[in-house]
PDB file of N, CA and C in Angstrom:
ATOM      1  N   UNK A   1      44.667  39.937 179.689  1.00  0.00           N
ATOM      2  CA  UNK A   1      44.436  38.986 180.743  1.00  0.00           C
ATOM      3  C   UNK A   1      43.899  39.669 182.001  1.00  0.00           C
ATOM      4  N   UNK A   2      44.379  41.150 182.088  1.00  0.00           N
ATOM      5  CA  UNK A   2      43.898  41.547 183.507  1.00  0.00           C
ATOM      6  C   UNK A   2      42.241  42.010 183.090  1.00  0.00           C
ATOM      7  N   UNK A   3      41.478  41.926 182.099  1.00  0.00           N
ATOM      8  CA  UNK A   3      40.382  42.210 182.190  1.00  0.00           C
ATOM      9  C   UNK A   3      39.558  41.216 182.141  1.00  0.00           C
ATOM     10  N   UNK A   4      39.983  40.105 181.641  1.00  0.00           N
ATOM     11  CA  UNK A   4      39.354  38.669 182.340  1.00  0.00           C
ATOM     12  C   UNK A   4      39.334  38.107 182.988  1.00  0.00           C
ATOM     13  N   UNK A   5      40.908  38.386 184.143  1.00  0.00           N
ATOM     14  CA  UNK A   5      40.963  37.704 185.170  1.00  0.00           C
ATOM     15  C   UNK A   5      40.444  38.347 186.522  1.00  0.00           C
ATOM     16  N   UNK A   6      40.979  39.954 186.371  1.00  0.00           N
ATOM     17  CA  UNK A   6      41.092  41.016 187.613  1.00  0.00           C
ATOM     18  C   UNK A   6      42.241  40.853 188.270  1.00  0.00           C
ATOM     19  N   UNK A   7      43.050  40.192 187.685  1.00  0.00           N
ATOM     20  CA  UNK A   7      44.550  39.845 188.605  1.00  0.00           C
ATOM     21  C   UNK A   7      45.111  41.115 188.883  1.00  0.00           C
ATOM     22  N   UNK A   8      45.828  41.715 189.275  1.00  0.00           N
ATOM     23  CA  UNK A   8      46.042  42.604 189.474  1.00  0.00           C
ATOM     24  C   UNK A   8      47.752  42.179 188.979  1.00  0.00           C
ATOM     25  N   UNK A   9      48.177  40.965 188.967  1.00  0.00           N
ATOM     26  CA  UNK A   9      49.343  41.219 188.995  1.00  0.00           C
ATOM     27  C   UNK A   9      49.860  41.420 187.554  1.00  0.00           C
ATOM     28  N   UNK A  10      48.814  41.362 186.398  1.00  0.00           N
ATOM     29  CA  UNK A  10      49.082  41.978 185.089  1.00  0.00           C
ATOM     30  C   UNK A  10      49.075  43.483 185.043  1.00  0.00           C
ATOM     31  N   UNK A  11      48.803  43.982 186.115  1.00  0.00           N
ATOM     32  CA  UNK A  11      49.015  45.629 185.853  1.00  0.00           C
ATOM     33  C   UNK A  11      50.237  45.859 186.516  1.00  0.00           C
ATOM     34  N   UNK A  12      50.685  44.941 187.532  1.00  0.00           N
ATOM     35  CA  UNK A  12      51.846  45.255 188.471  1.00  0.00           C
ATOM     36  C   UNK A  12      52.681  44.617 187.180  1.00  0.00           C
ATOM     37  N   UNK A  13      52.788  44.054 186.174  1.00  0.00           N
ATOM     38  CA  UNK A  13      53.755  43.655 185.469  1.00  0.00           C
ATOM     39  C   UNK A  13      53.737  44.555 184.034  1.00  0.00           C
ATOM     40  N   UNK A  14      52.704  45.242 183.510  1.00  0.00           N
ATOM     41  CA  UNK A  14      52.620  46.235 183.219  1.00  0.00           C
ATOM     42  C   UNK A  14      53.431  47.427 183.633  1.00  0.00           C
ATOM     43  N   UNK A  15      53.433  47.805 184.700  1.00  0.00           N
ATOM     44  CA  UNK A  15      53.737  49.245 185.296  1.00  0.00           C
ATOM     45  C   UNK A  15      55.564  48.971 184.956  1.00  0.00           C
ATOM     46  N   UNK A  16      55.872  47.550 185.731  1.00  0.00           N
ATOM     47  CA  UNK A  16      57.253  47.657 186.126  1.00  0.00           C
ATOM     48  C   UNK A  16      57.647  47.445 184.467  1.00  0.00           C
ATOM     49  N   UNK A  17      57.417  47.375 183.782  1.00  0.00           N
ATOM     50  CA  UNK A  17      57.595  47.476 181.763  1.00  0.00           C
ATOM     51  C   UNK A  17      57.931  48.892 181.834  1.00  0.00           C
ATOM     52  N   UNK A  18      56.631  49.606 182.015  1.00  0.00           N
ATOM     53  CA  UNK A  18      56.272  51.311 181.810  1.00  0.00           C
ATOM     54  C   UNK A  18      57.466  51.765 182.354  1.00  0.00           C
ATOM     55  N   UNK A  19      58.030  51.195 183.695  1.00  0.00           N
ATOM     56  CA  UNK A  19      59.348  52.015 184.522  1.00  0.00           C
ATOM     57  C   UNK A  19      60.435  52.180 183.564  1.00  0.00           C
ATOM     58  N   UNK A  20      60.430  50.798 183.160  1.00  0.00           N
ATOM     59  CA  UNK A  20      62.021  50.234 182.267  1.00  0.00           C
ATOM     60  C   UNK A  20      62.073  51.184 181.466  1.00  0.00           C
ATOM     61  N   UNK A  21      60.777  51.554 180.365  1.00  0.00           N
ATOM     62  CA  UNK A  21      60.549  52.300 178.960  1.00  0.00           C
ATOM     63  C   UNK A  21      61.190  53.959 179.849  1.00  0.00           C
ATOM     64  N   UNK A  22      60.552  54.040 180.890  1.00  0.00           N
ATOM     65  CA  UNK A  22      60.778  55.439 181.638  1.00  0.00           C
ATOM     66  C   UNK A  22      62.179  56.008 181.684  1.00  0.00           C
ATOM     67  N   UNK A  23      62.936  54.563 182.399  1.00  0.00           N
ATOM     68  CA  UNK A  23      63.942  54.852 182.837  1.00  0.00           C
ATOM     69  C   UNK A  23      65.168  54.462 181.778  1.00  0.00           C
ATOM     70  N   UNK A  24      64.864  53.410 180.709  1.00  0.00           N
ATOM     71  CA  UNK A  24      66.247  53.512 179.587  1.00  0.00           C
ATOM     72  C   UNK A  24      65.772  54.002 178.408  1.00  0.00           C
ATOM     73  N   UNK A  25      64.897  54.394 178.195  1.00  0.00           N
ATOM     74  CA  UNK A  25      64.367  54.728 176.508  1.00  0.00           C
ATOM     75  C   UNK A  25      63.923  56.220 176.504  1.00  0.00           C
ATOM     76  N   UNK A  26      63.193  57.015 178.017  1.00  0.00           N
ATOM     77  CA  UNK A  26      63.251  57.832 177.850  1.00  0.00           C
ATOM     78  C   UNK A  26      64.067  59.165 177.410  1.00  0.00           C
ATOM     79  N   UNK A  27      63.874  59.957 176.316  1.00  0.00           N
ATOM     80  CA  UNK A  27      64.954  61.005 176.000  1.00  0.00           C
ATOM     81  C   UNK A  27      64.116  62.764 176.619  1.00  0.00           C
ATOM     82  N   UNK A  28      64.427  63.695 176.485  1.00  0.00           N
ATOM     83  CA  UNK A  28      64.054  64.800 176.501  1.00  0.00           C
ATOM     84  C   UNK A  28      63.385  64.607 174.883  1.00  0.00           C
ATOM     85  N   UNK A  29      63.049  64.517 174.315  1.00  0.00           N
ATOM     86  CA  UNK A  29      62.148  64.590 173.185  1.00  0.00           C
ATOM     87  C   UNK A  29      61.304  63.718 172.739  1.00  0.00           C
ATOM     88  N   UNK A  30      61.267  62.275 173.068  1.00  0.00           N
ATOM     89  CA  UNK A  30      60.809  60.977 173.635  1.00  0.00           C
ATOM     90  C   UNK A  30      60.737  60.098 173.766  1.00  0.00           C
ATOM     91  N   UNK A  31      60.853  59.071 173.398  1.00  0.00           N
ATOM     92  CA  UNK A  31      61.330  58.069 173.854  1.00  0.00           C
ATOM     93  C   UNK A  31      62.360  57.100 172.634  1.00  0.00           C
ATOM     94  N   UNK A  32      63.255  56.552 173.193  1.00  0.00           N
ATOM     95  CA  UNK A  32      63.963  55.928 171.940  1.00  0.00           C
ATOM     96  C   UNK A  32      64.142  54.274 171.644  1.00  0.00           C
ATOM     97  N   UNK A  33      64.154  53.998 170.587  1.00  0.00           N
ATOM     98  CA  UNK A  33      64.480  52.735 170.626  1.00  0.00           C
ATOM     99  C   UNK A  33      66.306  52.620 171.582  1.00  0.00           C
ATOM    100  N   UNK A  34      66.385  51.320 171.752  1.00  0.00           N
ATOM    101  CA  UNK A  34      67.636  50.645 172.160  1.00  0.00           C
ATOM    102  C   UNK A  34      68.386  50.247 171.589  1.00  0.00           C
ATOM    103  N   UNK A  35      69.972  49.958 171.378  1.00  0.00           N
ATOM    104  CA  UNK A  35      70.665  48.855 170.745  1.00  0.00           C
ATOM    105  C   UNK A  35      71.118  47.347 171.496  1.00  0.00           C
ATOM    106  N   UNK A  36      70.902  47.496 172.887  1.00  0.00           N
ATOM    107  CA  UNK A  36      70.956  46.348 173.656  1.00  0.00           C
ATOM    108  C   UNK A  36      70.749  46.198 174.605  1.00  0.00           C
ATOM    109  N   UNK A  37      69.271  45.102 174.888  1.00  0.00           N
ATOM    110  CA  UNK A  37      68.385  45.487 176.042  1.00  0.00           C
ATOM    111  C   UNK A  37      69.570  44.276 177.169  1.00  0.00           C
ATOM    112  N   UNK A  38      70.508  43.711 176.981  1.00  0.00           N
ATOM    113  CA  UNK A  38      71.278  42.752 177.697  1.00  0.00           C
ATOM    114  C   UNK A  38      71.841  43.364 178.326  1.00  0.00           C
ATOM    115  N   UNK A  39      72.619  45.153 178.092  1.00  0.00           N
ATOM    116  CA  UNK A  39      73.782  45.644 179.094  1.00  0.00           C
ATOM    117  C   UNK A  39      72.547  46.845 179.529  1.00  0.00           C
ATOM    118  N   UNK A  40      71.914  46.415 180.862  1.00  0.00           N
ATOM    119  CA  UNK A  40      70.982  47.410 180.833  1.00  0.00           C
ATOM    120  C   UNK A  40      72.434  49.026 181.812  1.00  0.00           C
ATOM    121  N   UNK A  41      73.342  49.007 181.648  1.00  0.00           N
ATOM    122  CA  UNK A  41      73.985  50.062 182.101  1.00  0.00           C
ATOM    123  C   UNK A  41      74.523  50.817 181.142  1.00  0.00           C
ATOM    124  N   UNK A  42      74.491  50.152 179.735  1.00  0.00           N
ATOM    125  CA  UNK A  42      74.541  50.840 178.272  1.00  0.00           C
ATOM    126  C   UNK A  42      73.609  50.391 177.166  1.00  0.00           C
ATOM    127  N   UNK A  43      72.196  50.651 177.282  1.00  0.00           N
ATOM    128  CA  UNK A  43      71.694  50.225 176.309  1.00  0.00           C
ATOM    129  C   UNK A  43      71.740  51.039 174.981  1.00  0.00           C
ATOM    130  N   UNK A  44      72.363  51.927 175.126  1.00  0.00           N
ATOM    131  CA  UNK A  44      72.913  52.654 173.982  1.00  0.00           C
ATOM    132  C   UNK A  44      71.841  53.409 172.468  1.00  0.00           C
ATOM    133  N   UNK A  45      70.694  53.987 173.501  1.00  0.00           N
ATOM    134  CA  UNK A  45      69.790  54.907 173.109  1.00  0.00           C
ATOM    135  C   UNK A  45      70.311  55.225 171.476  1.00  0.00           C
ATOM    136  N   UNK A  46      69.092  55.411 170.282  1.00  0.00           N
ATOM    137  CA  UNK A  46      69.565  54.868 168.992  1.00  0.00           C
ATOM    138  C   UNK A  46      69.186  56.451 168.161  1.00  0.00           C
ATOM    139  N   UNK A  47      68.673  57.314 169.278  1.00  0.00           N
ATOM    140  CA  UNK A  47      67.897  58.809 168.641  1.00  0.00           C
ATOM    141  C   UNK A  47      66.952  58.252 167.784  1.00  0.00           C
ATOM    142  N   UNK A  48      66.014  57.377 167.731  1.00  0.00           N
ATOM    143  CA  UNK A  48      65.027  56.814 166.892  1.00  0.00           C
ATOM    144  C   UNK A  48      63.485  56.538 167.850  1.00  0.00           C
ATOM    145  N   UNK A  49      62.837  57.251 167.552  1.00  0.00           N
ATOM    146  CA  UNK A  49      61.538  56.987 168.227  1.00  0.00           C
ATOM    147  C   UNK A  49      61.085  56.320 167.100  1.00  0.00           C
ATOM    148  N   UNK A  50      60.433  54.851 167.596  1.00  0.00           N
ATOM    149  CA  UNK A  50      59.687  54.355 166.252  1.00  0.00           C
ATOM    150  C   UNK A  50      58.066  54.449 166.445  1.00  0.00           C
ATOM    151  N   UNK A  51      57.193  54.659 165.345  1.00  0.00           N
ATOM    152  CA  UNK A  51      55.675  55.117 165.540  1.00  0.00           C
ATOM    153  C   UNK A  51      54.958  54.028 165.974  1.00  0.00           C
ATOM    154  N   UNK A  52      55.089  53.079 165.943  1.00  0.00           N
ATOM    155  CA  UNK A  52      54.417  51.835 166.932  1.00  0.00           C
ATOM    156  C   UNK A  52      54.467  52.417 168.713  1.00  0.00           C
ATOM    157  N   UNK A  53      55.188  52.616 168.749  1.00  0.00           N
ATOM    158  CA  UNK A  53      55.651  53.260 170.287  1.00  0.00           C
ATOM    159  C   UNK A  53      54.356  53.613 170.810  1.00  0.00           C
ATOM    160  N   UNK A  54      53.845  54.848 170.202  1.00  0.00           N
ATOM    161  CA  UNK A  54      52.925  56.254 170.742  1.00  0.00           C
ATOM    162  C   UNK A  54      51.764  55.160 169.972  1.00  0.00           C
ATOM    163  N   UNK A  55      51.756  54.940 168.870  1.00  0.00           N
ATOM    164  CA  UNK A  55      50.568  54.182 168.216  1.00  0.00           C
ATOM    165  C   UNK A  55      49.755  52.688 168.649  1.00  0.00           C
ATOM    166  N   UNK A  56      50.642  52.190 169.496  1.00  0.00           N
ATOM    167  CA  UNK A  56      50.518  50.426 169.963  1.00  0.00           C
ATOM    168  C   UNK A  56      50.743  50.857 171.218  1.00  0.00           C
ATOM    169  N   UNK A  57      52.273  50.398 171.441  1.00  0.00           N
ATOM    170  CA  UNK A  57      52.364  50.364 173.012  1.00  0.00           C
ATOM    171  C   UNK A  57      51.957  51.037 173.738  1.00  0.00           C
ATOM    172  N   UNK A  58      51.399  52.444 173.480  1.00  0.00           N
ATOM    173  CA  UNK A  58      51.280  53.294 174.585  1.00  0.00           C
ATOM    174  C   UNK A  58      49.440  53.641 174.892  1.00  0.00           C
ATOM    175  N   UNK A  59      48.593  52.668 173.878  1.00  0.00           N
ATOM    176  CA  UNK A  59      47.159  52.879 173.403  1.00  0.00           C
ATOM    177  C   UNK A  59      47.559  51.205 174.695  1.00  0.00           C
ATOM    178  N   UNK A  60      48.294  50.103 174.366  1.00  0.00           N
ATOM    179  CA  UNK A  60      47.958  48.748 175.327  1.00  0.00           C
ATOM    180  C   UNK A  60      47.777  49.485 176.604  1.00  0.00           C
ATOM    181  N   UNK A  61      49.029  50.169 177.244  1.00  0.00           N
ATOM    182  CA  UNK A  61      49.509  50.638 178.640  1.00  0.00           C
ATOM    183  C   UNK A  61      47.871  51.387 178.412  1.00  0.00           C
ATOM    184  N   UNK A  62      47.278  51.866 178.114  1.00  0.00           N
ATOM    185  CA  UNK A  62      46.211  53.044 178.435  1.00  0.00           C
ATOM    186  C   UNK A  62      45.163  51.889 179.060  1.00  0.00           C
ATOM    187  N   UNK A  63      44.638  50.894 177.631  1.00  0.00           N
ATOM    188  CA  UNK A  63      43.941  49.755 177.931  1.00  0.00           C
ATOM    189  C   UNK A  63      43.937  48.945 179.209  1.00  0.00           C
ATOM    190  N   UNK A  64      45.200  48.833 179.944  1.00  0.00           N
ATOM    191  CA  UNK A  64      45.484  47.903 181.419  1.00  0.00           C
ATOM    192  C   UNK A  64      45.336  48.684 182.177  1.00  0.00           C
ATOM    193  N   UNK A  65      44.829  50.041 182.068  1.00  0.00           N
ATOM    194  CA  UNK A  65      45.393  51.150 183.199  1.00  0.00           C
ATOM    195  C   UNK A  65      43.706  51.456 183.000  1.00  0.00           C
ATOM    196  N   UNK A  66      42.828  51.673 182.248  1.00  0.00           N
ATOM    197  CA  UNK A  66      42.299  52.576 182.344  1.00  0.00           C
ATOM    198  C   UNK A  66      40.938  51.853 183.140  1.00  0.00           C
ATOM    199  N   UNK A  67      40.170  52.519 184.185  1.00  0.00           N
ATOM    200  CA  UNK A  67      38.961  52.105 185.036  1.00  0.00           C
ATOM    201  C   UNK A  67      38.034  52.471 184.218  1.00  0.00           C
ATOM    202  N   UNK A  68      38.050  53.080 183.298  1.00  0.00           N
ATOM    203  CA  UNK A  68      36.435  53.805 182.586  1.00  0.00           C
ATOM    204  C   UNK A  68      36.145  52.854 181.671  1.00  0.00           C
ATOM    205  N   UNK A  69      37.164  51.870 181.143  1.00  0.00           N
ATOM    206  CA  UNK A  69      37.082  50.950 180.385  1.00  0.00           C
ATOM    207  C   UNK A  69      36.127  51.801 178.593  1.00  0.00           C
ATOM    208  N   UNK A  70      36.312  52.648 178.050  1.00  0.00           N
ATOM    209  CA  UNK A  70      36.075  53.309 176.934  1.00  0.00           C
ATOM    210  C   UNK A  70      35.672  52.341 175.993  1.00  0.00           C
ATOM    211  N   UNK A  71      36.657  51.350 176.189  1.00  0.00           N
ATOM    212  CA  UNK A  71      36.085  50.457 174.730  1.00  0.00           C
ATOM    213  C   UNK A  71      35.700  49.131 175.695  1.00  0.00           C
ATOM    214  N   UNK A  72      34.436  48.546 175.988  1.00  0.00           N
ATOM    215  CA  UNK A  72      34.194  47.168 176.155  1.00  0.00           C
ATOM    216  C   UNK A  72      34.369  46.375 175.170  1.00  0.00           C
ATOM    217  N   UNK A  73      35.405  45.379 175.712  1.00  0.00           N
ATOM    218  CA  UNK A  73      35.871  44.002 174.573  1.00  0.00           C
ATOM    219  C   UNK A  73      34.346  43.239 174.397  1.00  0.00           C
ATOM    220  N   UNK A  74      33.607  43.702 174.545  1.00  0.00           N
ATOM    221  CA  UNK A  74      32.165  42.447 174.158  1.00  0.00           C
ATOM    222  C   UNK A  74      31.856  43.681 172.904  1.00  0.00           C
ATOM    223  N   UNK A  75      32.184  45.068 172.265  1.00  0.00           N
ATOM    224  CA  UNK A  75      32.178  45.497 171.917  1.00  0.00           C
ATOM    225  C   UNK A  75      32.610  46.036 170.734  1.00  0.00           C
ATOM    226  N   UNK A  76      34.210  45.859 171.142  1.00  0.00           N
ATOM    227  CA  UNK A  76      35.362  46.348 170.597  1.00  0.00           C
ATOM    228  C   UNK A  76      36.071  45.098 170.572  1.00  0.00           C
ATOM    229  N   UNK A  77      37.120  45.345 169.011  1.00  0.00           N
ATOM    230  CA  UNK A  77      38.269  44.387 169.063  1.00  0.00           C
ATOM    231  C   UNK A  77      39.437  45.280 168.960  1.00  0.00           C
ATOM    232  N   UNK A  78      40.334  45.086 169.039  1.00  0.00           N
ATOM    233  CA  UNK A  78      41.539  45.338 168.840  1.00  0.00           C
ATOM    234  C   UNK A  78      42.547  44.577 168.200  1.00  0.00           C
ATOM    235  N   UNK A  79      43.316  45.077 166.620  1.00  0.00           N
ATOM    236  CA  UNK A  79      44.233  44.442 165.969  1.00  0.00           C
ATOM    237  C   UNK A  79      45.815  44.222 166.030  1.00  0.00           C
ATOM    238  N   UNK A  80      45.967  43.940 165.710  1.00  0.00           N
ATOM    239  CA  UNK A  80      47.758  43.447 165.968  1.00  0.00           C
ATOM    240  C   UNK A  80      48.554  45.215 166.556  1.00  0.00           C
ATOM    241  N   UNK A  81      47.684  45.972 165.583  1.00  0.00           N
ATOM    242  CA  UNK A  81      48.064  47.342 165.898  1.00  0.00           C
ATOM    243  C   UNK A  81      47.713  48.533 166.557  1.00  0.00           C
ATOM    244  N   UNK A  82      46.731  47.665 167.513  1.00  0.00           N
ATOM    245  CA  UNK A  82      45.813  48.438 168.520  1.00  0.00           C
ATOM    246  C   UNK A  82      44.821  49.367 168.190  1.00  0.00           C
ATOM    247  N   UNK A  83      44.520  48.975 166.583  1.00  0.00           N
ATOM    248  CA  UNK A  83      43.262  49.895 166.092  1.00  0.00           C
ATOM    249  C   UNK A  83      42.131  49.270 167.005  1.00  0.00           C
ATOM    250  N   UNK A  84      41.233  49.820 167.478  1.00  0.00           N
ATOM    251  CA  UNK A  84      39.922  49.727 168.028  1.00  0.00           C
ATOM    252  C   UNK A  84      39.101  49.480 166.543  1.00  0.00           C
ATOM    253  N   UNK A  85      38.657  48.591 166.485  1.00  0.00           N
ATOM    254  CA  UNK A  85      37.219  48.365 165.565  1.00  0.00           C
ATOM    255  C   UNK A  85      36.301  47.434 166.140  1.00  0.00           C
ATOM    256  N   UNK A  86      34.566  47.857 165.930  1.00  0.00           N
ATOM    257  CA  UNK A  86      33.487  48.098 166.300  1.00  0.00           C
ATOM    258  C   UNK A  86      32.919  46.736 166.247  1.00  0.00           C
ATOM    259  N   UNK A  87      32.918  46.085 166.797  1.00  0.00           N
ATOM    260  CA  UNK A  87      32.145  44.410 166.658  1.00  0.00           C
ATOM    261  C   UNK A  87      30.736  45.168 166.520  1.00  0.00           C
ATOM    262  N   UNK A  88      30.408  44.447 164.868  1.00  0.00           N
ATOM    263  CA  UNK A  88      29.082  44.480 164.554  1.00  0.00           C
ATOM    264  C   UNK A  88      27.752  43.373 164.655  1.00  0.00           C
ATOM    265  N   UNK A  89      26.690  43.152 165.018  1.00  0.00           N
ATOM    266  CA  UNK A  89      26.150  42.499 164.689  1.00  0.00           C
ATOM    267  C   UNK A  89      24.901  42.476 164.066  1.00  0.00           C
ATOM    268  N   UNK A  90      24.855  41.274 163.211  1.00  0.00           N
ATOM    269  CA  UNK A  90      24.379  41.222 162.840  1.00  0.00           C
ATOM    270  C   UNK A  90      22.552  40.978 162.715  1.00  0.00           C
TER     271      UNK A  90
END
């Protein structure tokens, strides 16, 4: 939405996501899933990094953040799993 709209407030809602991930999921080795995002004073870190993490979420956060814009969406699509593939035409 923030590249169709320019809102800015999809990156400000972005970032404050990025904090949360920063501040309860981060580990010294990297980041972990949760067991309960409801008691955020024990969410009770699970020692499980899952590969969607580094593979999805962290390729979206690049996408809302990034000014060089690498992949133009008149270009590029992106799938459920944040693969980049090449809009061809015909």
């Amino acid at each position: 939405m923030y590249y169709l709209t320019g809102d800015k407030i999809y990156q400000d809602w972005g970032w404050t996501i990025f904090e949360s991930f920063e501040k309860y999921t981060r580990q010294i080795e990297g980041y972990s899933s949760i067991n309960d995002v409801r008691n955020k004073e024990n969410v009770r870190p699970r020692d499980k990094m899952e590969s969607f993490f580094l593979a999805e979420t962290l390729k979206y956060f690049y996408l809302l953040f990034d000014k060089k814009n690498l992949f133009p969406f008149n270009q590029w699509v992106f799938n459920t799993e944040a693969h980049p593939l090449r809009i061809y035409k015909n």
